[in-house]
N, C-alpha and C. Protein backbone atom coordinates (compact mmCIF):
# COMPACT_ATOMS: atom_id res chain seq x y z
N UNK A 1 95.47 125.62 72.81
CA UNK A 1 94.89 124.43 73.39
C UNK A 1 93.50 124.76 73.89
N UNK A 2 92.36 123.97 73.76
CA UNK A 2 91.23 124.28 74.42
C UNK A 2 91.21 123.60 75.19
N UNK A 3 90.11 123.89 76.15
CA UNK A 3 89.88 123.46 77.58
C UNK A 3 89.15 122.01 77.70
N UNK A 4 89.89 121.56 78.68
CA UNK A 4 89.64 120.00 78.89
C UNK A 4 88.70 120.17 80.35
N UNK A 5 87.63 119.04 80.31
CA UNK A 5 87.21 118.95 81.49
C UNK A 5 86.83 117.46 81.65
N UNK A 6 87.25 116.95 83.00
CA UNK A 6 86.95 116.09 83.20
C UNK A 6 85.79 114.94 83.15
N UNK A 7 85.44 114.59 82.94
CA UNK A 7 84.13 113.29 82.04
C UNK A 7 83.44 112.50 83.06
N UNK A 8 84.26 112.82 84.01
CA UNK A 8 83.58 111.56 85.36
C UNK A 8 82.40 112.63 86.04
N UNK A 9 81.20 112.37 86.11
CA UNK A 9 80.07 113.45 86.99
C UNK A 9 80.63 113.27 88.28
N UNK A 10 80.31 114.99 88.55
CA UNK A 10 80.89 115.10 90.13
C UNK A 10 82.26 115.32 90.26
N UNK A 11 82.89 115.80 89.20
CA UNK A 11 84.44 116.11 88.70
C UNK A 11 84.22 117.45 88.16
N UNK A 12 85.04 118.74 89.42
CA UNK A 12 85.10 119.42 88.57
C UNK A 12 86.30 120.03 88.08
N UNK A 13 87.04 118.94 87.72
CA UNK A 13 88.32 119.65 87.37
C UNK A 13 88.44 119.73 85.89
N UNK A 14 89.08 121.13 85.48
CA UNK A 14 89.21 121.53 84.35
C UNK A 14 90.55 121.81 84.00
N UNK A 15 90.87 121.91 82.40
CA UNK A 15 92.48 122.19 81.97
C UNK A 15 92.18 123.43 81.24
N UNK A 16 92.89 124.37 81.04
CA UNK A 16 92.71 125.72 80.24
C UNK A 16 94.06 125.39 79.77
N UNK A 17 95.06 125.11 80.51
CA UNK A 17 96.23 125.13 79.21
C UNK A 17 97.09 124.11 80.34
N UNK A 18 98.11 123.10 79.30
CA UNK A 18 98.99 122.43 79.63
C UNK A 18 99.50 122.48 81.50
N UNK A 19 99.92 123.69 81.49
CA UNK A 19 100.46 123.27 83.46
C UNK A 19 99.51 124.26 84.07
N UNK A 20 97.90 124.49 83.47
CA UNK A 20 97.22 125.13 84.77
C UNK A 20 96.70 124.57 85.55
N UNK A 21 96.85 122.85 85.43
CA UNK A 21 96.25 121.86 86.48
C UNK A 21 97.58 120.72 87.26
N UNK A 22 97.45 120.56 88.27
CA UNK A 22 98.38 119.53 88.25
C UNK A 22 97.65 118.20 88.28
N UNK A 23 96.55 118.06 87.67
CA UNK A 23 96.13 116.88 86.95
C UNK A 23 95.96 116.89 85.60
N UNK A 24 96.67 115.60 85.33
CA UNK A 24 96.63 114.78 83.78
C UNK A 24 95.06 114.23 83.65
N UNK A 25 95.26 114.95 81.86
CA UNK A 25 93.89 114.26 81.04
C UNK A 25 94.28 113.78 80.37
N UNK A 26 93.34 112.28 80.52
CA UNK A 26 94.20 110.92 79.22
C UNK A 26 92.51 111.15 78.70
N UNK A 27 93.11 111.02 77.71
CA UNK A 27 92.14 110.78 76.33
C UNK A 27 91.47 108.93 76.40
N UNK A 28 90.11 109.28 75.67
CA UNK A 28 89.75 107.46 76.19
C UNK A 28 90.58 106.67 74.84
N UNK A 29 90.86 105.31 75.49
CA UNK A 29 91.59 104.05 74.72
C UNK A 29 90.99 104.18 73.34
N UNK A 30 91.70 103.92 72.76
CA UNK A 30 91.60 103.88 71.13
C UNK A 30 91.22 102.30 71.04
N UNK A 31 91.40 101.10 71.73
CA UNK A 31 90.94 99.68 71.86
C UNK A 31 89.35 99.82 72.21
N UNK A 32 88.61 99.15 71.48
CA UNK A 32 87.06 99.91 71.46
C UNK A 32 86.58 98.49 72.85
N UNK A 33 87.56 97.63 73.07
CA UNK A 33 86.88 97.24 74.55
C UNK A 33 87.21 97.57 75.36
N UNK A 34 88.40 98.58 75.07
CA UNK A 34 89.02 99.03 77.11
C UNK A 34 88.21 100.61 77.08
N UNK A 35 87.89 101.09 75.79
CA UNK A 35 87.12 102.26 75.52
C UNK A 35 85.69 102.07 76.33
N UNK A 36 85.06 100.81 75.85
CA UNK A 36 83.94 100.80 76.76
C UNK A 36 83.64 100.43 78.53
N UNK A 37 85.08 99.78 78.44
CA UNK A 37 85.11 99.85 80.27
C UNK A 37 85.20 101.07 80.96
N UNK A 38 86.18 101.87 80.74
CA UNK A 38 86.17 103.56 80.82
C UNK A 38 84.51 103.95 80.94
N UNK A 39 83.95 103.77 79.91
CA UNK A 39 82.88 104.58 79.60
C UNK A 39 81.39 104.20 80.69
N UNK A 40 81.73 102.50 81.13
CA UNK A 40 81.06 101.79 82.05
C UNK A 40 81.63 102.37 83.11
N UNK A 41 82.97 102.59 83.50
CA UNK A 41 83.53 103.20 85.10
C UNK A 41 83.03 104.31 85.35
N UNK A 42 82.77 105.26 84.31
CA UNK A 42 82.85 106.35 84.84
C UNK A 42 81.59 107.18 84.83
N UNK A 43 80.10 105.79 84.39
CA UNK A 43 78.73 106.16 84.64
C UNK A 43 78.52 107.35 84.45
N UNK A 44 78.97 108.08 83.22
CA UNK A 44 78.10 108.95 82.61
C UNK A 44 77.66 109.40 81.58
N UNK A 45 76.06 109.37 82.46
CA UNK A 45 74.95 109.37 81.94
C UNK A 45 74.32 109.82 80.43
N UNK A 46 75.34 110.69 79.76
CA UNK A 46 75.53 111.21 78.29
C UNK A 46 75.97 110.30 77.35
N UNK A 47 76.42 109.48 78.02
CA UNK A 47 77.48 108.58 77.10
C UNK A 47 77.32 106.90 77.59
N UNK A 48 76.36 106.67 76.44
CA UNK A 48 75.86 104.97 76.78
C UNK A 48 77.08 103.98 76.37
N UNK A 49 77.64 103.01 77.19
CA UNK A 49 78.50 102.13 76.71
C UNK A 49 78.65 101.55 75.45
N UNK A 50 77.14 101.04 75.38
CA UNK A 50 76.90 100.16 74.60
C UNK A 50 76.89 100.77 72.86
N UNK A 51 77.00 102.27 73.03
CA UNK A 51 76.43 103.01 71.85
C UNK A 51 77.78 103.49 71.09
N UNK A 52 78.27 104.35 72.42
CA UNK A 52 79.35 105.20 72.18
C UNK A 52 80.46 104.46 71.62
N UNK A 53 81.42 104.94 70.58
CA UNK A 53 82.08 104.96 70.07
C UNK A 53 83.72 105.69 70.21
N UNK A 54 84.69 104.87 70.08
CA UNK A 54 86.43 105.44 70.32
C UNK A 54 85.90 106.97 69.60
N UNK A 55 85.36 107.03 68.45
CA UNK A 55 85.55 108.39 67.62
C UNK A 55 84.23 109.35 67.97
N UNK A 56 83.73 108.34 68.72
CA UNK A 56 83.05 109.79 69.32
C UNK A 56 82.98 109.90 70.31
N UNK A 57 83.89 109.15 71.30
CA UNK A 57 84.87 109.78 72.49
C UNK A 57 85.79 110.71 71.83
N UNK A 58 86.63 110.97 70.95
CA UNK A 58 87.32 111.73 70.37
C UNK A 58 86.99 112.86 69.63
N UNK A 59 85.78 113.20 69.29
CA UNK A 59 85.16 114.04 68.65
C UNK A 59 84.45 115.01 69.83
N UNK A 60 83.54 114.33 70.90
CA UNK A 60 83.24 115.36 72.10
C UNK A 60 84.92 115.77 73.18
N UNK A 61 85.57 115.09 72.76
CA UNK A 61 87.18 115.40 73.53
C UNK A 61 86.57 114.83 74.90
N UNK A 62 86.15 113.74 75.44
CA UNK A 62 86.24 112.99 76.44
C UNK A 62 87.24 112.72 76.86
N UNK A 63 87.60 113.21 78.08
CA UNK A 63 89.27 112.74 79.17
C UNK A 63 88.53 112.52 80.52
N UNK A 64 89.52 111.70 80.98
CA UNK A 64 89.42 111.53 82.07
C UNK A 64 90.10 112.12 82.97
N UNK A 65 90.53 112.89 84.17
CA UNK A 65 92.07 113.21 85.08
C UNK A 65 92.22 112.49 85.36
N UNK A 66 93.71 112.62 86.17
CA UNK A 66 94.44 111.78 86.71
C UNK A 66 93.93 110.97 88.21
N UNK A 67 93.15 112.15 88.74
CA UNK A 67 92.71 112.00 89.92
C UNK A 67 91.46 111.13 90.19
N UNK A 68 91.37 109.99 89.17
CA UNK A 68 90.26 109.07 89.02
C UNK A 68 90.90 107.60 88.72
N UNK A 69 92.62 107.34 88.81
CA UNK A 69 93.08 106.70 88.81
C UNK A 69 94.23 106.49 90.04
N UNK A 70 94.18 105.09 90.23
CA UNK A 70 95.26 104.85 91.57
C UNK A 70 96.37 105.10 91.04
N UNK A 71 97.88 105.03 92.04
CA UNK A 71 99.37 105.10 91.76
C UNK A 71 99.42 104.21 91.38
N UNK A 72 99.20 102.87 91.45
CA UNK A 72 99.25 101.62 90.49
C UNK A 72 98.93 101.37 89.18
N UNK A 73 97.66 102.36 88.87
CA UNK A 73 97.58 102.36 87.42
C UNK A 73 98.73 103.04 86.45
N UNK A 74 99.62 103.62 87.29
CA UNK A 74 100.86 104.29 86.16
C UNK A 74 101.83 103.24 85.92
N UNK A 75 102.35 103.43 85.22
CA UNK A 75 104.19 103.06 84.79
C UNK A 75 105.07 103.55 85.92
N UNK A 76 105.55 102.66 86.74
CA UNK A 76 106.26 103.20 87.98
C UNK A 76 105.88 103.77 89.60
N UNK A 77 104.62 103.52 89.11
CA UNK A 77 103.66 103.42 90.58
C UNK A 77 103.49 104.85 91.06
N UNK A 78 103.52 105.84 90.03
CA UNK A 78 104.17 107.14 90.85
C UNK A 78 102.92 107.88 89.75
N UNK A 79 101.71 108.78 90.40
CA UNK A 79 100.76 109.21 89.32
C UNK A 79 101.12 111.09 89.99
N UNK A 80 101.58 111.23 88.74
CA UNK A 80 102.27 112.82 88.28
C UNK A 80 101.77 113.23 87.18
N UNK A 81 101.95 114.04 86.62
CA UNK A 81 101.98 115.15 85.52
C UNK A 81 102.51 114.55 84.25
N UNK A 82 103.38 113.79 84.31
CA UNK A 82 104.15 113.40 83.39
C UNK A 82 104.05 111.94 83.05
N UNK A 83 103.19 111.20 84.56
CA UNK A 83 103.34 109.68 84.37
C UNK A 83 102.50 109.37 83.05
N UNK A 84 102.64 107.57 82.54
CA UNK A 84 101.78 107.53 81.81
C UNK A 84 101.25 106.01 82.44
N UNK A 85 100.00 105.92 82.27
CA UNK A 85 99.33 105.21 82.33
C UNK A 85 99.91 103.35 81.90
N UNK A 86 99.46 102.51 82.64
CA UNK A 86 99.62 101.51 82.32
C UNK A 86 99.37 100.65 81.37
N UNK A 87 98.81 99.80 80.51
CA UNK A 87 98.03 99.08 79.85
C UNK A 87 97.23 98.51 80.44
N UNK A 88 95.89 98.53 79.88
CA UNK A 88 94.64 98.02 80.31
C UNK A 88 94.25 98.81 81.42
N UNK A 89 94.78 100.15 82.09
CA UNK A 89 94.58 100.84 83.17
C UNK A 89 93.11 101.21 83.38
N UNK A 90 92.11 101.68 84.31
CA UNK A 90 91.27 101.25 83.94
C UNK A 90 90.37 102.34 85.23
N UNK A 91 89.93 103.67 85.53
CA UNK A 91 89.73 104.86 85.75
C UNK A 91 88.76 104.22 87.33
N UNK A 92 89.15 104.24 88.52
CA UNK A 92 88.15 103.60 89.94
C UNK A 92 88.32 104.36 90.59
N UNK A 93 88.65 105.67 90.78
CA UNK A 93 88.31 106.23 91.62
C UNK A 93 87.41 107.25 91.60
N UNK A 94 86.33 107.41 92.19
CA UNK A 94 85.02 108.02 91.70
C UNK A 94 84.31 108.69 93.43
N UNK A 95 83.97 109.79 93.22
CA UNK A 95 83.04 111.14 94.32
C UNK A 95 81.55 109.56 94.82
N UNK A 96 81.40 108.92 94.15
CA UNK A 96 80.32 107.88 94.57
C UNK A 96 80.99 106.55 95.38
N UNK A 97 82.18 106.09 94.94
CA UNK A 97 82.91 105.16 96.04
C UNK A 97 83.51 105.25 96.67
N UNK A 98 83.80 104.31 97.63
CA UNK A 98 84.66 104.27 98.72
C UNK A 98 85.89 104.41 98.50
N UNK A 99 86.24 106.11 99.54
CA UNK A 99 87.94 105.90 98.39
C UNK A 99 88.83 104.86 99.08
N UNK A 100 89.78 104.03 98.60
CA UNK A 100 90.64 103.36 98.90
C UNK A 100 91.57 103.50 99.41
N UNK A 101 92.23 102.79 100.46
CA UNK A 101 93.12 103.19 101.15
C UNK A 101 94.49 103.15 100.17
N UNK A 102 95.06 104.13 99.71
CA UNK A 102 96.30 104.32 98.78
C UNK A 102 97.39 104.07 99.72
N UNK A 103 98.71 103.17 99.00
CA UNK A 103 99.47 103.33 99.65
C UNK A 103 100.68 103.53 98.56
N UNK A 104 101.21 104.75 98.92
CA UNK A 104 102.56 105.65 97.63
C UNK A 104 103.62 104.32 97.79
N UNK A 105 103.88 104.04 96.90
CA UNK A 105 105.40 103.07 97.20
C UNK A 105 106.44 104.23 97.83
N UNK A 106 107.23 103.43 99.06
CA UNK A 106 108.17 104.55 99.68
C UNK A 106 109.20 103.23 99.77
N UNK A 107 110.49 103.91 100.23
CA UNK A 107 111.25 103.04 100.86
C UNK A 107 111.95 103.72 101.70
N UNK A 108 112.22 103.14 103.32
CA UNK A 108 113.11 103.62 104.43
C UNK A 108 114.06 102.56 104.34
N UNK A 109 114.62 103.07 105.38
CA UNK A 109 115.61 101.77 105.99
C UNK A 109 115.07 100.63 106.93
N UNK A 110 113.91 101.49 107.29
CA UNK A 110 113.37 100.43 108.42
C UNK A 110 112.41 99.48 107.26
N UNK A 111 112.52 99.40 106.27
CA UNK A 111 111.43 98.78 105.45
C UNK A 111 112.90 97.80 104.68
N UNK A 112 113.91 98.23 104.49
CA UNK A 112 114.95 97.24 103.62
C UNK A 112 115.48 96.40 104.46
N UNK A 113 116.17 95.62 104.01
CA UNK A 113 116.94 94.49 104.76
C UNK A 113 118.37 94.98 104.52
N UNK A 114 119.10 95.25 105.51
CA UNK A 114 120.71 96.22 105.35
C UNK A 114 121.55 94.95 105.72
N UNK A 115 122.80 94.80 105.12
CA UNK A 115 123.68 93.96 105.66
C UNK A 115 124.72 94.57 105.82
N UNK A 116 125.27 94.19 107.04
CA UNK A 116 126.85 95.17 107.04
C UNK A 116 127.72 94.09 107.05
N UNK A 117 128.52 94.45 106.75
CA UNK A 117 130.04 93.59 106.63
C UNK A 117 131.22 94.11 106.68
N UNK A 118 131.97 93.40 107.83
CA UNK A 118 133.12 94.34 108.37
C UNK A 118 134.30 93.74 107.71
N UNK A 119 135.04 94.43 107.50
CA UNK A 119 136.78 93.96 106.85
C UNK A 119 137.54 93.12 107.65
């Protein structure tokens, strides 16, 4: 496997092999309009929206990590190693904005509604 590095400026996270990161690199959308929103989010400067191309996002090996997307952008609200991405998901978290206040889906008891019922 060769080494992946992250695409967003001001990212320096890198992959050397499968579990030496515990961040996921998604490859950009193969849909050449969610390809260019990616490429608009993640303002960099090498890579003009308007120019760049799905196959030559795929040819320089452009990824993004995981750590540039919310828990909401996954399948199951839960962003791991293994999650996968949503449809239309769409890369906002960035070293230039305001990070967002995340909130992990949890559940207590003090958060459910319990009913008891006696015999």
């Amino acid at each position: 496997m060769t080494e992946s590095q992250c695409s967003v400026p001001g990212c320096g996270n890198v992959r050397t092999s499968r579990l030496s990161t515990p961040q996921k690199f998604h490859v950009f959308p193969s849909n050449p309009v969610l390809c260019r929103e990616w490429l608009e989010a993640i303002e960099n400067s090498r890579f003009d929206p308007k120019v760049t191309t799905v196959l030559m996002t795929r040819i320089h090996g452009l990824r993004v990590c995981s750590d540039h997307f919310r828990h909401q952008d996954y399948i199951g609200g839960q962003r791991n190693y293994y999650a996968a991405l949503k449809r239309g998901a769409v890369p906002s978290l960035f070293p230039w904005t305001e990070p967002e206040s995340e909130t992990v889906p949890t559940t207590s008891l003090s958060q459910q509604q319990v009913t008891v019922s006696w015999l």
